[in-house]
Protein backbone atom coordinates (compact mmCIF):
# COMPACT_ATOMS: atom_id res chain seq x y z
CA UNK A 1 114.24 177.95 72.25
CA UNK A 2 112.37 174.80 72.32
CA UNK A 3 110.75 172.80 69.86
CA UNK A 4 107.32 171.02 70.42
CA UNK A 5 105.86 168.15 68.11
CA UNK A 6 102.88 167.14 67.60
CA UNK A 7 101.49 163.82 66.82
CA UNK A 8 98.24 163.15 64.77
CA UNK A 9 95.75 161.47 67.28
CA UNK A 10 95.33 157.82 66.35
CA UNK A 11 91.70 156.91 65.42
CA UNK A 12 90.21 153.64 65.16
CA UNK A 13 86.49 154.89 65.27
CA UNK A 14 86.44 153.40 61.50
CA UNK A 15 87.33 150.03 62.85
CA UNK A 16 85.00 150.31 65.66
CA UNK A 17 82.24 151.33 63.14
CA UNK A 18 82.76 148.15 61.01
CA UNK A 19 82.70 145.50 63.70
CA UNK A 20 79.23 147.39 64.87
CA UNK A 21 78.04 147.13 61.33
CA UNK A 22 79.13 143.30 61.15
CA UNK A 23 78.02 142.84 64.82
CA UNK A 24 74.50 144.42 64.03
CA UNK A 25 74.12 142.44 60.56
CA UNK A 26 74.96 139.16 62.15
CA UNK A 27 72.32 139.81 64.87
CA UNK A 28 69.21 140.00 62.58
CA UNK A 29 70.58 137.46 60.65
CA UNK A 30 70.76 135.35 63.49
CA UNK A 31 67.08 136.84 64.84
CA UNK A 32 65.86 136.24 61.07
CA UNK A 33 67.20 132.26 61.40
CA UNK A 34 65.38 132.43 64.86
CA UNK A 35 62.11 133.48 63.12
CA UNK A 36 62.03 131.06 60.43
CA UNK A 37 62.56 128.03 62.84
CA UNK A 38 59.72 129.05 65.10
CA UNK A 39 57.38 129.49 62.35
CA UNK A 40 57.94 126.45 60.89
CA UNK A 41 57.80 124.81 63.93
CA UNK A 42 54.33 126.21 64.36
CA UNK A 43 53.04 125.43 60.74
CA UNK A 44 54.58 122.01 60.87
CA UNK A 45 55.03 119.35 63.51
CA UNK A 46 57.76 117.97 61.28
CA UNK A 47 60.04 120.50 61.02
CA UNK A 48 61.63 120.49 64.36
CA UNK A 49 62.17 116.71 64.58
CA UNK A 50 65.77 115.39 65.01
CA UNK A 51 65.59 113.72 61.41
CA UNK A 52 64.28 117.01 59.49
CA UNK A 53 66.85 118.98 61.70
CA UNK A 54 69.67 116.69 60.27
CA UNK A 55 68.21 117.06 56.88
CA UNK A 56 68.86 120.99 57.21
CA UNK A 57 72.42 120.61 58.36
CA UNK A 58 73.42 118.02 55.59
CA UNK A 59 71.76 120.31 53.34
CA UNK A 60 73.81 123.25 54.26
CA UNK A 61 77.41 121.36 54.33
CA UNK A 62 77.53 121.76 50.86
CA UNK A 63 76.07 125.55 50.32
CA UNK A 64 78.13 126.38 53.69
CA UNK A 65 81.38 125.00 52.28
CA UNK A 66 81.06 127.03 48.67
CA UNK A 67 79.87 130.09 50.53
CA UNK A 68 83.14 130.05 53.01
CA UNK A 69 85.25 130.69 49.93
CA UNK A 70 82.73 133.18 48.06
CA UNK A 71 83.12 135.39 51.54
CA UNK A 72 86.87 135.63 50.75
CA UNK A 73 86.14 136.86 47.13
CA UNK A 74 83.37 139.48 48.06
CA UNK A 75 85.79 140.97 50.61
CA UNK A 76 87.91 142.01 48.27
CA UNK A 77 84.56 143.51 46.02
CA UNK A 78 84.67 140.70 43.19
CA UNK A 79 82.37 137.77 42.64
CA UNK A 80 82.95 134.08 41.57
CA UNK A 81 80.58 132.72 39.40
CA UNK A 82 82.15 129.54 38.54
CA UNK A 83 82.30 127.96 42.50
CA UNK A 84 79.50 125.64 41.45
CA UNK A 85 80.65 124.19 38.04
CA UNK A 86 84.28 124.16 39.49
CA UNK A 87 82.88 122.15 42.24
CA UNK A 88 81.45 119.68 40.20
CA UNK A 89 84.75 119.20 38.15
CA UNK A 90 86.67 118.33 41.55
CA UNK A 91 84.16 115.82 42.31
CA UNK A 92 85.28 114.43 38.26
CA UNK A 93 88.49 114.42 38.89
CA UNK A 94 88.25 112.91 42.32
CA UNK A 95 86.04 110.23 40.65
CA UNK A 96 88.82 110.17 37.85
CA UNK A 97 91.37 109.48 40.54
CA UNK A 98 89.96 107.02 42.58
CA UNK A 99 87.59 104.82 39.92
CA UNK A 100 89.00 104.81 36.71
CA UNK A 101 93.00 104.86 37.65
CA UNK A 102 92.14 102.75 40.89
CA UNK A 103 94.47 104.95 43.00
CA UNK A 104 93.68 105.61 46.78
CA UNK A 105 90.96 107.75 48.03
CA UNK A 106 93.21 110.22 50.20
CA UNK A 107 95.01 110.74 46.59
CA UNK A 108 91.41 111.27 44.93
CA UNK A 109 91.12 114.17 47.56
CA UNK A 110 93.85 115.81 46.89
CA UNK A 111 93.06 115.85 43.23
CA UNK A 112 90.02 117.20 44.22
CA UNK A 113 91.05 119.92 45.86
CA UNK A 114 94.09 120.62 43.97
CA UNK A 115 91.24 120.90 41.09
CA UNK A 116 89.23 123.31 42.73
CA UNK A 117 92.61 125.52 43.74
CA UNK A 118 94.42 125.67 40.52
CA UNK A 119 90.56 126.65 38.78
CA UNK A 120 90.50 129.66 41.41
CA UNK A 121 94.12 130.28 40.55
CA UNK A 122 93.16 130.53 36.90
CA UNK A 123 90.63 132.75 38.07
CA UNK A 124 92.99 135.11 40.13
CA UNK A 125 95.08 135.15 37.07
CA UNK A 126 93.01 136.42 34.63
CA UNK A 127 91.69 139.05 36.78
CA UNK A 128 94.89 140.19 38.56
CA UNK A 129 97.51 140.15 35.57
CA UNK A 130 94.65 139.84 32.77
CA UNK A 131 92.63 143.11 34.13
CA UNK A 132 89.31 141.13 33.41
CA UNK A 133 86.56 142.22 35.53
CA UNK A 134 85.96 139.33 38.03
CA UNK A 135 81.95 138.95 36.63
CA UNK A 136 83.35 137.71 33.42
CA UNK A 137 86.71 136.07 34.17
CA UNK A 138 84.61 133.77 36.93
CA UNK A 139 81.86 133.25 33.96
CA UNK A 140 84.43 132.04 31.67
CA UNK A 141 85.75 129.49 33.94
CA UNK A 142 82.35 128.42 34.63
CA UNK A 143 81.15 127.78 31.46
CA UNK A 144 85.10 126.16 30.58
CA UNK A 145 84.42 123.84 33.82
CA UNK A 146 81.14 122.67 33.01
CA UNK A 147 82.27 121.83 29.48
CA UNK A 148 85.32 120.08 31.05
CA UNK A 149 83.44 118.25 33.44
CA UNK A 150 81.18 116.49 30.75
CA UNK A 151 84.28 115.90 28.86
CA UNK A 152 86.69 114.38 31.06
CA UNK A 153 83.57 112.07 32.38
CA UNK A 154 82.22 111.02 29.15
CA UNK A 155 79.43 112.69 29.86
CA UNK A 156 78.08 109.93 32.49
CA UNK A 157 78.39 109.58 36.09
CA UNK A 158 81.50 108.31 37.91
CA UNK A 159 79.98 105.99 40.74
CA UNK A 160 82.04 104.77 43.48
CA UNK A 161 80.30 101.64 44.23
CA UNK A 162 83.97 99.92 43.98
CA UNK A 163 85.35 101.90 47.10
CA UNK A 164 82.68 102.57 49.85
CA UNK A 165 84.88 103.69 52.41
CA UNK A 166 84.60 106.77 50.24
CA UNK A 167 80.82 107.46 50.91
CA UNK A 168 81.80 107.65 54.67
CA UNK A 169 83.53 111.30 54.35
CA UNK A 170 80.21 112.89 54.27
CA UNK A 171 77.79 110.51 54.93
CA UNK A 172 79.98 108.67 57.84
CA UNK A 173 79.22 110.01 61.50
CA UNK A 174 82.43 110.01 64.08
CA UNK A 175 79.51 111.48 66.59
CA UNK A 176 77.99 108.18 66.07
CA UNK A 177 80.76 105.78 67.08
CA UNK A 178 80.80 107.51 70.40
CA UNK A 179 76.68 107.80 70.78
CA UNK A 180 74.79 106.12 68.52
CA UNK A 181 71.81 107.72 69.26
CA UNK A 182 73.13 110.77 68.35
CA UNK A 183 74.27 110.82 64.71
CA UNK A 184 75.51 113.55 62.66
CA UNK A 185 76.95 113.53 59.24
CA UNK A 186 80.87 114.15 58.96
CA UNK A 187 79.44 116.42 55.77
CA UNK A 188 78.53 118.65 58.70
CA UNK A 189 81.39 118.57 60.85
CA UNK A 190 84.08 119.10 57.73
CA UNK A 191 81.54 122.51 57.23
CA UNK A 192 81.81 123.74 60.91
CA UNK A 193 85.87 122.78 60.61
CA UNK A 194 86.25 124.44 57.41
CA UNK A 195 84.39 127.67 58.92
CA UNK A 196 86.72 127.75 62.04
CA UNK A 197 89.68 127.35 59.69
CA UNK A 198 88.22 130.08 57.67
CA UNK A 199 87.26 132.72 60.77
CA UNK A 200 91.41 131.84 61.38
CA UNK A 201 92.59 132.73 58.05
CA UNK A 202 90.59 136.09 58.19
CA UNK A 203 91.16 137.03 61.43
CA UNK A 204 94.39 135.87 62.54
CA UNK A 205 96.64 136.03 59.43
CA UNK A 206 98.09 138.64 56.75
CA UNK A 207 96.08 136.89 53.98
CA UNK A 208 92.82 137.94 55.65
CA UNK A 209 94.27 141.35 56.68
CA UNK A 210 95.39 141.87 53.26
CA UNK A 211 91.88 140.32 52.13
CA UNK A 212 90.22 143.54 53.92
CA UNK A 213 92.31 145.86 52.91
CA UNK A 214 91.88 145.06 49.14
CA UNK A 215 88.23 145.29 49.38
CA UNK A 216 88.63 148.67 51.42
CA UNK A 217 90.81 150.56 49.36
CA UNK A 218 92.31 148.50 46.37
CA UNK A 219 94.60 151.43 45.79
CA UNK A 220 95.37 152.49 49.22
CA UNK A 221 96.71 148.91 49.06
CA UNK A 222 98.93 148.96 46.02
CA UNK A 223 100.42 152.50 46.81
CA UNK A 224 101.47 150.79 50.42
CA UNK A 225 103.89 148.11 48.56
CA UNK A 226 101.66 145.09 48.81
CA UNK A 227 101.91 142.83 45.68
CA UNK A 228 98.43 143.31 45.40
CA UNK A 229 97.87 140.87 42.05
CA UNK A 230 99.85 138.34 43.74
CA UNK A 231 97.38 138.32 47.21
CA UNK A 232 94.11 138.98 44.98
CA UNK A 233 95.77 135.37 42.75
CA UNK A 234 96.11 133.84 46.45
CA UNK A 235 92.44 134.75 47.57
CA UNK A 236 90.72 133.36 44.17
CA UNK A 237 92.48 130.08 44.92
CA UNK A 238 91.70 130.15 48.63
CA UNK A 239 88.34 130.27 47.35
CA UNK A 240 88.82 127.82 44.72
CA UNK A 241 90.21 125.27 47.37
CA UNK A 242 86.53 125.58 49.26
CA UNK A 243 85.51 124.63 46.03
CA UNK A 244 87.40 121.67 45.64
CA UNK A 245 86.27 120.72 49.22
CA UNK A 246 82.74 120.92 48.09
CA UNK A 247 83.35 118.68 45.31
CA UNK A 248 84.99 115.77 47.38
CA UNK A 249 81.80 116.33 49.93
CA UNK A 250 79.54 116.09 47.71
CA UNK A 251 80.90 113.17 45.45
CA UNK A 252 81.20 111.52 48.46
CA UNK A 253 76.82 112.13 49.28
CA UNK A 254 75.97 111.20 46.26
CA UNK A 255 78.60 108.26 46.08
CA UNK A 256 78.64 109.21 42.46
CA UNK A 257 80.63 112.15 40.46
CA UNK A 258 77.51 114.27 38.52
CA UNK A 259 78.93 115.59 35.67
CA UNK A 260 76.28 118.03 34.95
CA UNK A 261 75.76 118.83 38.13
CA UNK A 262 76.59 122.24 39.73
CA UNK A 263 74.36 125.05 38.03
CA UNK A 264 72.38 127.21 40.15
CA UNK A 265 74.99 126.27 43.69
CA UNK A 266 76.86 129.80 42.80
CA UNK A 267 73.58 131.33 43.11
CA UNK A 268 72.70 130.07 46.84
CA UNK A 269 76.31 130.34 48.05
CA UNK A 270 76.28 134.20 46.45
CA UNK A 271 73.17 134.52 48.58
CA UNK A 272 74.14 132.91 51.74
CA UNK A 273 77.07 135.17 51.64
CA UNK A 274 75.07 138.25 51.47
CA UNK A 275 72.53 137.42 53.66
CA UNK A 276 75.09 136.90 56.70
CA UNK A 277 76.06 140.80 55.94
CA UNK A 278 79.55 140.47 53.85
CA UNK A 279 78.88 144.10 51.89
CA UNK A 280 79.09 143.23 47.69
CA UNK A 281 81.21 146.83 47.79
CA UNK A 282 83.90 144.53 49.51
CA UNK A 283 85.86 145.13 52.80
CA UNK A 284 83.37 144.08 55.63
CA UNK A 285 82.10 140.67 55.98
CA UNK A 286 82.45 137.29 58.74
CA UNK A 287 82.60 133.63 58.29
CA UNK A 288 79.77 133.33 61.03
CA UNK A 289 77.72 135.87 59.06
CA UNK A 290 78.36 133.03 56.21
CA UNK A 291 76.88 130.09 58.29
CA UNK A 292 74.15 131.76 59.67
CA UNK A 293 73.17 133.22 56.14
CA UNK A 294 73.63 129.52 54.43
CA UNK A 295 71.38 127.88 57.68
CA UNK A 296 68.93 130.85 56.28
CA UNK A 297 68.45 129.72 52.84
CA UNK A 298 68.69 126.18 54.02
CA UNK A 299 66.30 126.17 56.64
CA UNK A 300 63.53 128.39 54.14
CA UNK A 301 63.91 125.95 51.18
CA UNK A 302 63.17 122.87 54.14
CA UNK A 303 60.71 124.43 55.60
CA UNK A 304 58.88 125.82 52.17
CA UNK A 305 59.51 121.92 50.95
CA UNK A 306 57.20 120.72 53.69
CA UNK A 307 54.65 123.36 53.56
CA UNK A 308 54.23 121.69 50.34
CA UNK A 309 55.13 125.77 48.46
CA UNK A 310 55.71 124.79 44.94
CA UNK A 311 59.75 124.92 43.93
CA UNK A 312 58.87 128.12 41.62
CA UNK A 313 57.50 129.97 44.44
CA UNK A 314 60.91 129.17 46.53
CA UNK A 315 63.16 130.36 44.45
CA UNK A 316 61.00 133.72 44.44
CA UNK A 317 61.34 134.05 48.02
CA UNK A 318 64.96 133.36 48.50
CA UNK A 319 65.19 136.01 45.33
CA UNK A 320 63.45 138.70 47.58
CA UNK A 321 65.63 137.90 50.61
CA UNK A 322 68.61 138.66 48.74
CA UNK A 323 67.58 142.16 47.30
CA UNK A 324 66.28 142.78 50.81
CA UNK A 325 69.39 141.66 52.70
CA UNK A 326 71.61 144.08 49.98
CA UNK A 327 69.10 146.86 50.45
CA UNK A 328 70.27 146.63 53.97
CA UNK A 329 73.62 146.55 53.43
CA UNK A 330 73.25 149.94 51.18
CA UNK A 331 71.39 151.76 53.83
CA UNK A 332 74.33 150.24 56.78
CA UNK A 333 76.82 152.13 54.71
CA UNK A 334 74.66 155.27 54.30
CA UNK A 335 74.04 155.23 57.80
């Protein structure tokens, strides 16, 4: 008598749906970016001139760099509110660090960015362990880092006029020391070395694999043995690090810590994300989708600016690119 067995056929047309999805949302993305530059170029001669160009990619360093971590956070299907405010109490502390205890800028970095890390931490904490839902935990910290930002600073500026080599981290060009005729900001290179960093952690490591899987099946997860509060702690201060890295960046532009700066940057970054296809229901989204949806809202706001479109009428349009760009998202996932 002889026994047969059978084995369960291995399937992996679920994978091979997702990356289509992904593919297929970063290609209109990409086609929409594509769009928006030719137009421009046709309604202005200004727009596609090297200076305006380098405008648009200092102006998305910033947006880019918040918008890397909020990727991280939809995956998993919660939200940060507080990456903007959070940001702008790294750039305090940095400006703590370096002006008023007159220690060196590499350790006002690190404050920064230890900042922006622990604040995510907090963040991971109260909704792992604390079961708040992630729209109000992130809210709270928000509104506790904006009131901690105008407190720790006296509620004035921190200026850096004492240490200039700190203004050259973003506004410093290592392009330009090798051509220069051909500048670009390091603001912009630290965003394109933070995104491959980023496509590394989600791709290549069991932080990003477990990042997926929370936002897939948050249960599926737990009943598998992962330590699911302890990753979902580790990806809110993965995202509060990009954060932190925002605040150096842009303390560094502005040569000046802005302590009531940072309202309204949660907003684009929350958009960028979305546009570049990361799915608010969590478990599908890309780092390049991120760039090429923060070059979107970028490149519109520019090219609106020199059109001369009123600010108002701006924000209405990015508003309706959003609802569109989750619209499309709901129908992928019908589909």
């Amino acid at each position: 008598m002889t026994m047969t067995t059978t084995t369960a056929p291995v399937t992996t047309a679920p994978r091979r749906s997702i990356l289509r999805s992904n593919a297929t949302q970063m290609i209109l993305a990409f086609t929409g970016l594509i769009i928006l530059c030719v137009v421009f170029s046709l309604a202005s001669p200004i727009f596609f001139t090297f200076s305006n160009i380098s405008s648009i990619l200092l102006a998305t360093a910033v947006n880019g760099i918040l918008a890397l971590g909020v990727t991280f956070i939809i995956i998993t299907g919660g939200i940060d509110l507080s990456v903007g405010t959070v940001m702008t109490l790294s750039a305090v502390m940095t400006g703590m660090v370096v002006t008023n205890w007159g220690l060196p800028v590499p350790l006002g970095v690190l404050a920064g960015l230890g900042t922006g890390a622990f604040a995510g931490w907090i963040n991971g904490v109260t909704i792992a362990k604390m079961k708040i839902p992630p729209f109000i935990a992130t809210l709270g910290t928000m509104m506790i880092a904006r009131g901690l930002s105008l407190v720790i600073s006296g509620v004035a500026p921190i200026y850096f006029n004492d240490t200039p080599n700190f203004g050259k981290i973003a506004m410093g060009s290592i392009v330009g020391l090798f051509a220069p005729n051909f500048t670009i900001p390091n603001a912009v290179l630290i965003l394109f070395g933070a995104a491959i960093v980023g496509s590394i952690i989600l791709s290549k490591t069991i932080l990003g694999r477990y990042n997926v899987a929370l936002g897939s099946n948050e249960e599926a997860t737990r009943l598998s043995g992962v330590n699911v509060d302890a990753w979902k702690m580790a990806i809110y201060a993965l995202g509060g690090l990009f954060s932190g890295l925002a605040g150096v960046v842009i303390a560094s532009r502005l040569n000046s810590a802005q302590p009531a700066l940072g309202a309204g940057y949660e907003l684009d970054a929350i958009a960028a994300v979305v546009i570049g296809g990361t799915s608010l229901s969590g478990g599908e989204g890309t780092i390049l989708g991120t760039i090429i949806g923060a070059f979107i809202i970028s490149t519109l706001t520019n090219g609106l600016r020199i059109l001369s479109v009123p600010q108002e009428w701006q924000m209405v349009v990015t508003g309706l690119i959003v609802i569109l760009a989750v619209y499309a998202d709901i129908i992928r996932r019908r589909q």
